[in-house]
Structure formats: C-alpha cells, structure tokens
PDB file of N, CA and C in Angstrom:
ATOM      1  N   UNK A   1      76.342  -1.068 -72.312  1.00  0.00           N
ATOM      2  CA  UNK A   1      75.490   0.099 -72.151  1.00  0.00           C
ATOM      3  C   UNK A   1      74.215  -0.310 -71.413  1.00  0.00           C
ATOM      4  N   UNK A   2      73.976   0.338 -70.368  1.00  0.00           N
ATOM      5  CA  UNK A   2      72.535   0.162 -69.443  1.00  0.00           C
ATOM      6  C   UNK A   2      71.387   0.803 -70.194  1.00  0.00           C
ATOM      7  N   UNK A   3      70.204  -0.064 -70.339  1.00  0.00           N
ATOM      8  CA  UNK A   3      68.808   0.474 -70.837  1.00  0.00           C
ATOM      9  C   UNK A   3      68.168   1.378 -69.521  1.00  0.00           C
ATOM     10  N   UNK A   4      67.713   2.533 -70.005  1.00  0.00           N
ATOM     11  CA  UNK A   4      67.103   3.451 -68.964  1.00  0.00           C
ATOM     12  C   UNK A   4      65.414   2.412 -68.974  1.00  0.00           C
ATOM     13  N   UNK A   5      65.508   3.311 -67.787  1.00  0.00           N
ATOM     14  CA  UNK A   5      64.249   2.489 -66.894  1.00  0.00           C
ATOM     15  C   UNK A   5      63.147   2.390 -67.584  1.00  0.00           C
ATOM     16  N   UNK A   6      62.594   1.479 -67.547  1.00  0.00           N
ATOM     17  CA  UNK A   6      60.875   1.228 -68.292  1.00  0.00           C
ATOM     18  C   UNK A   6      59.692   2.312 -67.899  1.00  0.00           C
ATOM     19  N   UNK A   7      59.984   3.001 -66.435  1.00  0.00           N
ATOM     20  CA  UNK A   7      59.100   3.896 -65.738  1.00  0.00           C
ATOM     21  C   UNK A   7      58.418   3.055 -64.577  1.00  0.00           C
ATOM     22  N   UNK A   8      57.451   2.850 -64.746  1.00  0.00           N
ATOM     23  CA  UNK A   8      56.879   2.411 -63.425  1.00  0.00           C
ATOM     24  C   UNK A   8      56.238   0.744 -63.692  1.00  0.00           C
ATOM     25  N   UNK A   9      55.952  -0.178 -62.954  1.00  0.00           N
ATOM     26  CA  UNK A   9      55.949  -1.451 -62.912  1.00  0.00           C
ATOM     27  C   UNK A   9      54.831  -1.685 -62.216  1.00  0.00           C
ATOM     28  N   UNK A  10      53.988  -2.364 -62.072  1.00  0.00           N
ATOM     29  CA  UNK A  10      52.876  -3.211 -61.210  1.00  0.00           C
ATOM     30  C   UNK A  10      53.366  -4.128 -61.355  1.00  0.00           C
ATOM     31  N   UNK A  11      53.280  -4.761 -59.943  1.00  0.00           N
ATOM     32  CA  UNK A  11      53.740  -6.355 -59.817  1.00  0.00           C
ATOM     33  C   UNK A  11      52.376  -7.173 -59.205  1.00  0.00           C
ATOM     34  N   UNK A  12      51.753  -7.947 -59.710  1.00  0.00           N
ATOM     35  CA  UNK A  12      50.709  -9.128 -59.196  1.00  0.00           C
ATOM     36  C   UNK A  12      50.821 -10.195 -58.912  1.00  0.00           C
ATOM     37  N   UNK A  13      49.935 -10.376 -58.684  1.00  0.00           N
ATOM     38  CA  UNK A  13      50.128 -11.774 -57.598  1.00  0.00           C
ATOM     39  C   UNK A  13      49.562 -13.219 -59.174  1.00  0.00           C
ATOM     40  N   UNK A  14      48.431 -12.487 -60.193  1.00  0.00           N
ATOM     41  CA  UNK A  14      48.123 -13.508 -60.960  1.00  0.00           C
ATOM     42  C   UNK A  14      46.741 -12.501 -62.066  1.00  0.00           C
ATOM     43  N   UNK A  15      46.570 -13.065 -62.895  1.00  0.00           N
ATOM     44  CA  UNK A  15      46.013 -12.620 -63.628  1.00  0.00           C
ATOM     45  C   UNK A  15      44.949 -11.672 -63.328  1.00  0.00           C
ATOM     46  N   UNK A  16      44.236 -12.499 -62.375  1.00  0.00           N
ATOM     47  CA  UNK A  16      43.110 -12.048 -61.646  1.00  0.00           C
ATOM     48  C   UNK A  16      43.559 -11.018 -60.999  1.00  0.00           C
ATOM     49  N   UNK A  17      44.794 -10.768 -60.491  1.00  0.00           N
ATOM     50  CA  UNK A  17      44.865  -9.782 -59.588  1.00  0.00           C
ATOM     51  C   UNK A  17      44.954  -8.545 -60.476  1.00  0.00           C
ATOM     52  N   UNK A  18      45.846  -8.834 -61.785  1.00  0.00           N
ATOM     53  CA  UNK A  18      45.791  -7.720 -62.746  1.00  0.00           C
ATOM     54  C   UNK A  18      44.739  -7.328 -63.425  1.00  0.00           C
ATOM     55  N   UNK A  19      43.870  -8.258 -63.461  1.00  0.00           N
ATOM     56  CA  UNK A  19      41.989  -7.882 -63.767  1.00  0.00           C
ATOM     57  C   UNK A  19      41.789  -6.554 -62.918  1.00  0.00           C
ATOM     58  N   UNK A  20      42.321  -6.521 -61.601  1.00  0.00           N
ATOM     59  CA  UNK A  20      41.500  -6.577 -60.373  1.00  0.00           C
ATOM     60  C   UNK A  20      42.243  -4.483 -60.383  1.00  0.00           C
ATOM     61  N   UNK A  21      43.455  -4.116 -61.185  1.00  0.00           N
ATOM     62  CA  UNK A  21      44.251  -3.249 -60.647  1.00  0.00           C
ATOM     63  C   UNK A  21      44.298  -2.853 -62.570  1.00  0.00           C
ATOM     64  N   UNK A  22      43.360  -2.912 -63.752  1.00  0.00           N
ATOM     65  CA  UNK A  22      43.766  -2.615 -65.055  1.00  0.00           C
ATOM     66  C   UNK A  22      43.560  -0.825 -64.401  1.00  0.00           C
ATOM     67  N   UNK A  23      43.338   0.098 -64.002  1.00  0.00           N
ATOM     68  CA  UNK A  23      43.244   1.089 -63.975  1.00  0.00           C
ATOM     69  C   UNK A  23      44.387   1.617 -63.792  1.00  0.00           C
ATOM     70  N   UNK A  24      45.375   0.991 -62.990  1.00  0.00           N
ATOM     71  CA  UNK A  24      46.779   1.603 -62.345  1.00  0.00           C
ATOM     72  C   UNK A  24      47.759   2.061 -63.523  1.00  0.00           C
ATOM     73  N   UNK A  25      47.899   3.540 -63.157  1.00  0.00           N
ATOM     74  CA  UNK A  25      48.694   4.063 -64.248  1.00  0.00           C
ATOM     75  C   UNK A  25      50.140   3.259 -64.535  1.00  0.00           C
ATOM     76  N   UNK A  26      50.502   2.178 -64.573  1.00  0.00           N
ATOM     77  CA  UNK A  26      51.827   2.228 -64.896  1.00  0.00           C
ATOM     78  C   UNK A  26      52.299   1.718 -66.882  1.00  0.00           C
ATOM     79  N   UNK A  27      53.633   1.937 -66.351  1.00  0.00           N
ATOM     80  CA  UNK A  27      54.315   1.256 -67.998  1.00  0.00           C
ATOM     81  C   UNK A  27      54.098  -0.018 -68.474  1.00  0.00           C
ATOM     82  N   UNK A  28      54.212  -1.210 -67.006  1.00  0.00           N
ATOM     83  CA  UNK A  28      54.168  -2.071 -67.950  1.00  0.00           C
ATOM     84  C   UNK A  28      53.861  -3.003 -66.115  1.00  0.00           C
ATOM     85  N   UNK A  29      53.247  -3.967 -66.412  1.00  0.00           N
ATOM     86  CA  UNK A  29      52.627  -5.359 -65.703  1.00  0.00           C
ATOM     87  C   UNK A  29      52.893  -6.237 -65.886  1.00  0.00           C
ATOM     88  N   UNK A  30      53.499  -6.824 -64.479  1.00  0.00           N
ATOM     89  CA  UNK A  30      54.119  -8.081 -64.412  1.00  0.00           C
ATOM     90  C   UNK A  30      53.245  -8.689 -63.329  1.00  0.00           C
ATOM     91  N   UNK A  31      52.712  -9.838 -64.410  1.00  0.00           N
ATOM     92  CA  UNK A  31      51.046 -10.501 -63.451  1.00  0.00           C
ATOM     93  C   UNK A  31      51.565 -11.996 -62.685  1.00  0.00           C
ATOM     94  N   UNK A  32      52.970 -12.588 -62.788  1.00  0.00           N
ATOM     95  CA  UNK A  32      52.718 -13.695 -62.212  1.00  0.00           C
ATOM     96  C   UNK A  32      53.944 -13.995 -62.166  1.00  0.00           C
ATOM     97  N   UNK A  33      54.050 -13.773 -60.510  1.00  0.00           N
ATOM     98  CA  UNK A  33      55.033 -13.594 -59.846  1.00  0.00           C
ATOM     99  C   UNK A  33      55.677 -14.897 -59.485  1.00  0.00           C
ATOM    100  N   UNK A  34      55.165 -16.086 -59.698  1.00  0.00           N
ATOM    101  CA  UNK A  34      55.830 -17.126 -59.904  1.00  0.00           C
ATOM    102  C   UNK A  34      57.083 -17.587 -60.637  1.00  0.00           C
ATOM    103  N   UNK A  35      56.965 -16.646 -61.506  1.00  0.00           N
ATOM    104  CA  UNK A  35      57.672 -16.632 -63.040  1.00  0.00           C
ATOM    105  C   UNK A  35      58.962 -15.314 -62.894  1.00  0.00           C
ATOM    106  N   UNK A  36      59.965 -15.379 -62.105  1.00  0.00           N
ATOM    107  CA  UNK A  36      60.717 -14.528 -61.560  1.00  0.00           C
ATOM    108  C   UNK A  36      61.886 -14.210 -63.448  1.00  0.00           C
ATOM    109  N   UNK A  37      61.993 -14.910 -63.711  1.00  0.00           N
ATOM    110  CA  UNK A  37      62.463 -14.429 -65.112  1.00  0.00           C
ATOM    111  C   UNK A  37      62.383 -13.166 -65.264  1.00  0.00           C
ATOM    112  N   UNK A  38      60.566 -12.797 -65.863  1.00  0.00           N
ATOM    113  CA  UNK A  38      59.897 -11.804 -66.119  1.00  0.00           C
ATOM    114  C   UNK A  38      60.538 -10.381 -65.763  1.00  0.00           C
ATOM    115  N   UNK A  39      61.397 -10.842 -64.480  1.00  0.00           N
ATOM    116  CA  UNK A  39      62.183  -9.445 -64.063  1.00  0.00           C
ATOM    117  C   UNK A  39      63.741  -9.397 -64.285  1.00  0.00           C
ATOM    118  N   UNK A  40      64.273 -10.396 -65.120  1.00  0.00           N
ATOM    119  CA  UNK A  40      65.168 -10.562 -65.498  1.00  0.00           C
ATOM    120  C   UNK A  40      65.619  -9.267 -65.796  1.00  0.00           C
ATOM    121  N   UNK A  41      66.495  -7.926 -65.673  1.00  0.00           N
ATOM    122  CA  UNK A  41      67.321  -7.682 -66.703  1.00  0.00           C
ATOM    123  C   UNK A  41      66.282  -5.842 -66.341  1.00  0.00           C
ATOM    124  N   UNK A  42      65.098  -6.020 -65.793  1.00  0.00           N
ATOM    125  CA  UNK A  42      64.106  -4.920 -65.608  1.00  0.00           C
ATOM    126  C   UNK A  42      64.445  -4.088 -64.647  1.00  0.00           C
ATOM    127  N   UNK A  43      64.823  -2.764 -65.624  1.00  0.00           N
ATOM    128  CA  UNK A  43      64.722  -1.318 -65.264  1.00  0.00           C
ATOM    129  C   UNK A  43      63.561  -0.843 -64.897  1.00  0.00           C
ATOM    130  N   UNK A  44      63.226  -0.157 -63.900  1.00  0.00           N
ATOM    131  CA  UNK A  44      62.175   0.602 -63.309  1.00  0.00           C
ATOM    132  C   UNK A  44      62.548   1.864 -62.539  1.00  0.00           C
ATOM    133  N   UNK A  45      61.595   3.013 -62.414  1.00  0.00           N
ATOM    134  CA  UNK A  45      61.652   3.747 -61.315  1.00  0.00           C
ATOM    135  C   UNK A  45      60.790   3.947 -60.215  1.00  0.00           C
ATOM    136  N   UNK A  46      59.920   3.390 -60.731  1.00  0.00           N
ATOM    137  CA  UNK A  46      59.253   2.773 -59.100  1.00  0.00           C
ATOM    138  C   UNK A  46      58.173   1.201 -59.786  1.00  0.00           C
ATOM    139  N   UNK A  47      58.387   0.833 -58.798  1.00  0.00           N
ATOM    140  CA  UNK A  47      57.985  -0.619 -58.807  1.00  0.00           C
ATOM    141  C   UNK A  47      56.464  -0.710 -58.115  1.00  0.00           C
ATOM    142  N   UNK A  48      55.584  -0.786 -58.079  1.00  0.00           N
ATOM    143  CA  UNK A  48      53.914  -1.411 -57.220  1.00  0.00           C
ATOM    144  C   UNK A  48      53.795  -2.573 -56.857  1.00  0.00           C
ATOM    145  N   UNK A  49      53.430  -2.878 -55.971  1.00  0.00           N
ATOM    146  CA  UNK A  49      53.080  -3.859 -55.335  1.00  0.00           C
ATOM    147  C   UNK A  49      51.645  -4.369 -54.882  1.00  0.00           C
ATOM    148  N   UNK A  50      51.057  -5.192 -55.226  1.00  0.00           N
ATOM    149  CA  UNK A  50      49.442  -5.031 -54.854  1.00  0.00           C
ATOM    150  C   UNK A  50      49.646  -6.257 -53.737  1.00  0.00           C
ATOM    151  N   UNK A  51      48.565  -5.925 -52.706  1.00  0.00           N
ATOM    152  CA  UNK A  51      48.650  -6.784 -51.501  1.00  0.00           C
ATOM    153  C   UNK A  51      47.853  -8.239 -51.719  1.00  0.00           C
ATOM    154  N   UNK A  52      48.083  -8.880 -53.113  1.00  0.00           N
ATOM    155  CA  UNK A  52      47.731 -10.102 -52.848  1.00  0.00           C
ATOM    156  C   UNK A  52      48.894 -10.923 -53.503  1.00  0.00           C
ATOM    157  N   UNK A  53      50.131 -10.044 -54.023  1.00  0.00           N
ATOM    158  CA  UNK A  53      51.320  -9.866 -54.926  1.00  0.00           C
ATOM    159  C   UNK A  53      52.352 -10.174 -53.623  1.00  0.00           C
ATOM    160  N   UNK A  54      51.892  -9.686 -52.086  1.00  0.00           N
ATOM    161  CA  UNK A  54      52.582  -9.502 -51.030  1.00  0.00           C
ATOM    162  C   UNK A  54      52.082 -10.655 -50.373  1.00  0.00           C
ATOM    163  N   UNK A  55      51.050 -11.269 -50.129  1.00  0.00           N
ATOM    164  CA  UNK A  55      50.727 -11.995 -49.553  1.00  0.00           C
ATOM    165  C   UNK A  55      51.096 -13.504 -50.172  1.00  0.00           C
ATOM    166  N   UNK A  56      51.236 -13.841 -52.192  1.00  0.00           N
ATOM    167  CA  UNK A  56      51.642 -14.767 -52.529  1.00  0.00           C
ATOM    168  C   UNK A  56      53.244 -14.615 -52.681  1.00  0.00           C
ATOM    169  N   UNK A  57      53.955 -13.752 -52.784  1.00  0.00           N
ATOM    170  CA  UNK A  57      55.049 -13.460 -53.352  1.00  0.00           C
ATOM    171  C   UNK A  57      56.576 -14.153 -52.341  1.00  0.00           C
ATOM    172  N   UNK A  58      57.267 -14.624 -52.776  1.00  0.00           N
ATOM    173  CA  UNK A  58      58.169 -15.110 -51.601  1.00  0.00           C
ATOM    174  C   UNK A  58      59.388 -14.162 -51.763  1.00  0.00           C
ATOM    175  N   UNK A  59      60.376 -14.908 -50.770  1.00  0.00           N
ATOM    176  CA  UNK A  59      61.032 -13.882 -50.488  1.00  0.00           C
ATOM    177  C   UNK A  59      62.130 -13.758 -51.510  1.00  0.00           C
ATOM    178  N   UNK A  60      62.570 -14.394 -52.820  1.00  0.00           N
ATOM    179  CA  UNK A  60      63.018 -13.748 -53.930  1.00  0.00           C
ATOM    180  C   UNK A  60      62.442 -13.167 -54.691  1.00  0.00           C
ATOM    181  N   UNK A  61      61.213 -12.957 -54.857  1.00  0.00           N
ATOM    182  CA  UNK A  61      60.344 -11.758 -55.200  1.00  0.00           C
ATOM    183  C   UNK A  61      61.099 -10.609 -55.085  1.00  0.00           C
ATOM    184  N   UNK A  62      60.700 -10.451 -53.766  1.00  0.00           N
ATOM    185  CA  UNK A  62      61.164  -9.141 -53.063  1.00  0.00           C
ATOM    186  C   UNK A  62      62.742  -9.187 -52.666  1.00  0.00           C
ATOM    187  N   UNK A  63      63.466 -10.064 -52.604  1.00  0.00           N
ATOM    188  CA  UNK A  63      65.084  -9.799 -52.907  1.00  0.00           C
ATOM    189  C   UNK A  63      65.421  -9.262 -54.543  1.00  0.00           C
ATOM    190  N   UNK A  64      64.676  -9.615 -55.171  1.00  0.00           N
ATOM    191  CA  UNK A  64      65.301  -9.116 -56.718  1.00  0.00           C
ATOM    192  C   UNK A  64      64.438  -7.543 -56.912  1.00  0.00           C
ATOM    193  N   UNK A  65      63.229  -7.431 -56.274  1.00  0.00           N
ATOM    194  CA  UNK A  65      62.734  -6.532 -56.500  1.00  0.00           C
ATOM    195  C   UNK A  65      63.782  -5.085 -56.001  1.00  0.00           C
ATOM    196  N   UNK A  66      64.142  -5.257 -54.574  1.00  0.00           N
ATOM    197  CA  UNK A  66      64.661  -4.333 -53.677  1.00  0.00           C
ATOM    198  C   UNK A  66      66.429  -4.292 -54.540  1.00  0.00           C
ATOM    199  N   UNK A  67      66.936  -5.191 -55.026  1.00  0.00           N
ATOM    200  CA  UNK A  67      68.406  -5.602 -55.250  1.00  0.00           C
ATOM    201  C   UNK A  67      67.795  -4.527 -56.630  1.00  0.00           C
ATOM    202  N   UNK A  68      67.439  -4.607 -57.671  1.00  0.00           N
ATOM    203  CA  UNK A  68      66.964  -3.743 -58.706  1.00  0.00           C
ATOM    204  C   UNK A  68      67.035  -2.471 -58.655  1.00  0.00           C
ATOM    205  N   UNK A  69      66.041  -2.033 -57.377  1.00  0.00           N
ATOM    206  CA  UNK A  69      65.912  -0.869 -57.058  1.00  0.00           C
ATOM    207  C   UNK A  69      67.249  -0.071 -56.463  1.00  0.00           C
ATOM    208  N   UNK A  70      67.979  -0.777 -55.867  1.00  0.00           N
ATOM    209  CA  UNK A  70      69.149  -0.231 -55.658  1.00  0.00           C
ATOM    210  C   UNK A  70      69.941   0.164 -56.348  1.00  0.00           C
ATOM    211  N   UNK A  71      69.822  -0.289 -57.616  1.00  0.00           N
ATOM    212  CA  UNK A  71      70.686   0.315 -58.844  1.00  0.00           C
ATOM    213  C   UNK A  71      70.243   1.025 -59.498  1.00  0.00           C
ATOM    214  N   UNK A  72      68.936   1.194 -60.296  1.00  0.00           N
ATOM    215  CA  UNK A  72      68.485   1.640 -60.818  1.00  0.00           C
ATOM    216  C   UNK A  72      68.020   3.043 -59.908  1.00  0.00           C
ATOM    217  N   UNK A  73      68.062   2.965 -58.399  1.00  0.00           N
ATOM    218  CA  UNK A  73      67.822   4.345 -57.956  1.00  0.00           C
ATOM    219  C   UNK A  73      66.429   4.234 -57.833  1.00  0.00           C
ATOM    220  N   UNK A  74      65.342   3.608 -58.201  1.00  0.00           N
ATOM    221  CA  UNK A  74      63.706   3.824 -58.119  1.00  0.00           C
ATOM    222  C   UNK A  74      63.864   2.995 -56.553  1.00  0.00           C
ATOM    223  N   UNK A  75      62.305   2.868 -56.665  1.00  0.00           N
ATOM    224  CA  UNK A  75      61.362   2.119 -54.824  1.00  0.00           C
ATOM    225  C   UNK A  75      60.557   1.477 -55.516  1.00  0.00           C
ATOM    226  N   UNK A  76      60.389   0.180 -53.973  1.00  0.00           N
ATOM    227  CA  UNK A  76      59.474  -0.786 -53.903  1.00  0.00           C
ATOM    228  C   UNK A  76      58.534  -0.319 -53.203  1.00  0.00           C
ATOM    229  N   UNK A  77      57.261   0.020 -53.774  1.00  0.00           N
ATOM    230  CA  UNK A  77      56.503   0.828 -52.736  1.00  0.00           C
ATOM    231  C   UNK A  77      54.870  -0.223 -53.328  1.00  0.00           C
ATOM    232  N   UNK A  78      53.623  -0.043 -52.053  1.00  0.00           N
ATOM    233  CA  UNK A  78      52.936  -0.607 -52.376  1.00  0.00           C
ATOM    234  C   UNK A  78      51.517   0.074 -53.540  1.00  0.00           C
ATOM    235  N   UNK A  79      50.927  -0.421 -53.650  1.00  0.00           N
ATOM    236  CA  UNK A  79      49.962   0.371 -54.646  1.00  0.00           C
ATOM    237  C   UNK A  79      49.530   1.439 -53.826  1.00  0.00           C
ATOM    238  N   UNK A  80      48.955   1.379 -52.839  1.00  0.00           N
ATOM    239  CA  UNK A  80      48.534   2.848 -52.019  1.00  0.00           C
ATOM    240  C   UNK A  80      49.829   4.165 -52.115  1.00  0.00           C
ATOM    241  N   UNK A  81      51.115   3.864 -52.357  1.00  0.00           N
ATOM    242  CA  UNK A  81      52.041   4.671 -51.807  1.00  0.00           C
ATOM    243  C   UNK A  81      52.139   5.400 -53.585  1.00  0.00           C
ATOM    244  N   UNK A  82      51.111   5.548 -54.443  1.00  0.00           N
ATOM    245  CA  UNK A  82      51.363   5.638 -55.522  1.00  0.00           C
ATOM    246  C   UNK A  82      52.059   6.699 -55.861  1.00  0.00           C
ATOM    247  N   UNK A  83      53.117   7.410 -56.253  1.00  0.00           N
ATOM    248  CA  UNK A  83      53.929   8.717 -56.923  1.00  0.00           C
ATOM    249  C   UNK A  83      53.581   8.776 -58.244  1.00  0.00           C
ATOM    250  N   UNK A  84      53.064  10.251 -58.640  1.00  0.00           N
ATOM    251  CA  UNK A  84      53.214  10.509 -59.964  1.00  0.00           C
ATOM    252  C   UNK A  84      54.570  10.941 -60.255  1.00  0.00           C
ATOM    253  N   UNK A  85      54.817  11.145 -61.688  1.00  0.00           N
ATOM    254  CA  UNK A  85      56.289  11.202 -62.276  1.00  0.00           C
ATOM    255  C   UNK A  85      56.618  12.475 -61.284  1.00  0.00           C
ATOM    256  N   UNK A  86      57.932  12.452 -61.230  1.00  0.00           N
ATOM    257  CA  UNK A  86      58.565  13.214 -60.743  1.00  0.00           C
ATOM    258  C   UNK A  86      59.462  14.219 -61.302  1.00  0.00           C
TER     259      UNK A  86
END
C-alpha cells in the first residue's frame, strides 16, 4: 500500500539556509541535502527548491527529486514558483 503524499517539501542547501526560508509555508523540511536518505521513500506534491539548495545540490539530488515527482504526480519547482494547495 502507497503512503499519500506529505504535501509540500522545502529542500535546502543546510541549516542556515533553512534559518534563512523558516517562513515558507510547507509540510515538512529537508535541510541537508548531502544526506540523500532523508528522501528515501518521500511522498510529496510539490517539492521547493531554494537557490543555494541549487547551487550546492548535485545531480542525484535532482535525479531522485524529479524520479519522485513522476510518480507521485507533484513538481520540482523553485521557491519563487510557489503554488498554494490546489
């Protein structure tokens, strides 16, 4: 049985960056993107991205991020591109 989606995700680059973004409405924050586990197994319907998350993040970051989203049906979109629920 598949767990429905968590809702929405911030992804950071590091603690500081999640200091930097505590206002952003989402469900739940994932601050350190080093640590690819963290997205082990994670349902979302839309995912955030903050541009220092983009600038440290390599490219299995964003292969598991986008591979996710394809199933689950949500987007990798950046913090500016923000959607309220739909």
């Amino acid at each position: 049985m598949m767990t429905s989606p968590v809702g929405d995700v911030l992804v950071c680059a590091d603690e500081k960056d999640e200091d930097d973004w505590l206002f952003f409405p989402v469900d739940k924050v994932i601050a350190n993107i080093a640590n690819l586990s963290a997205l082990e197994g994670l349902r979302f319907r839309n995912v955030y991205v903050t541009s220092r998350a983009i600038e440290k993040g390599s490219g299995n970051l964003f292969q598991h991020l986008y591979f996710n989203a394809r199933i689950t049906g949500g987007k990798v979109l950046h913090v500016s591109d923000y959607r309220e629920s739909e």
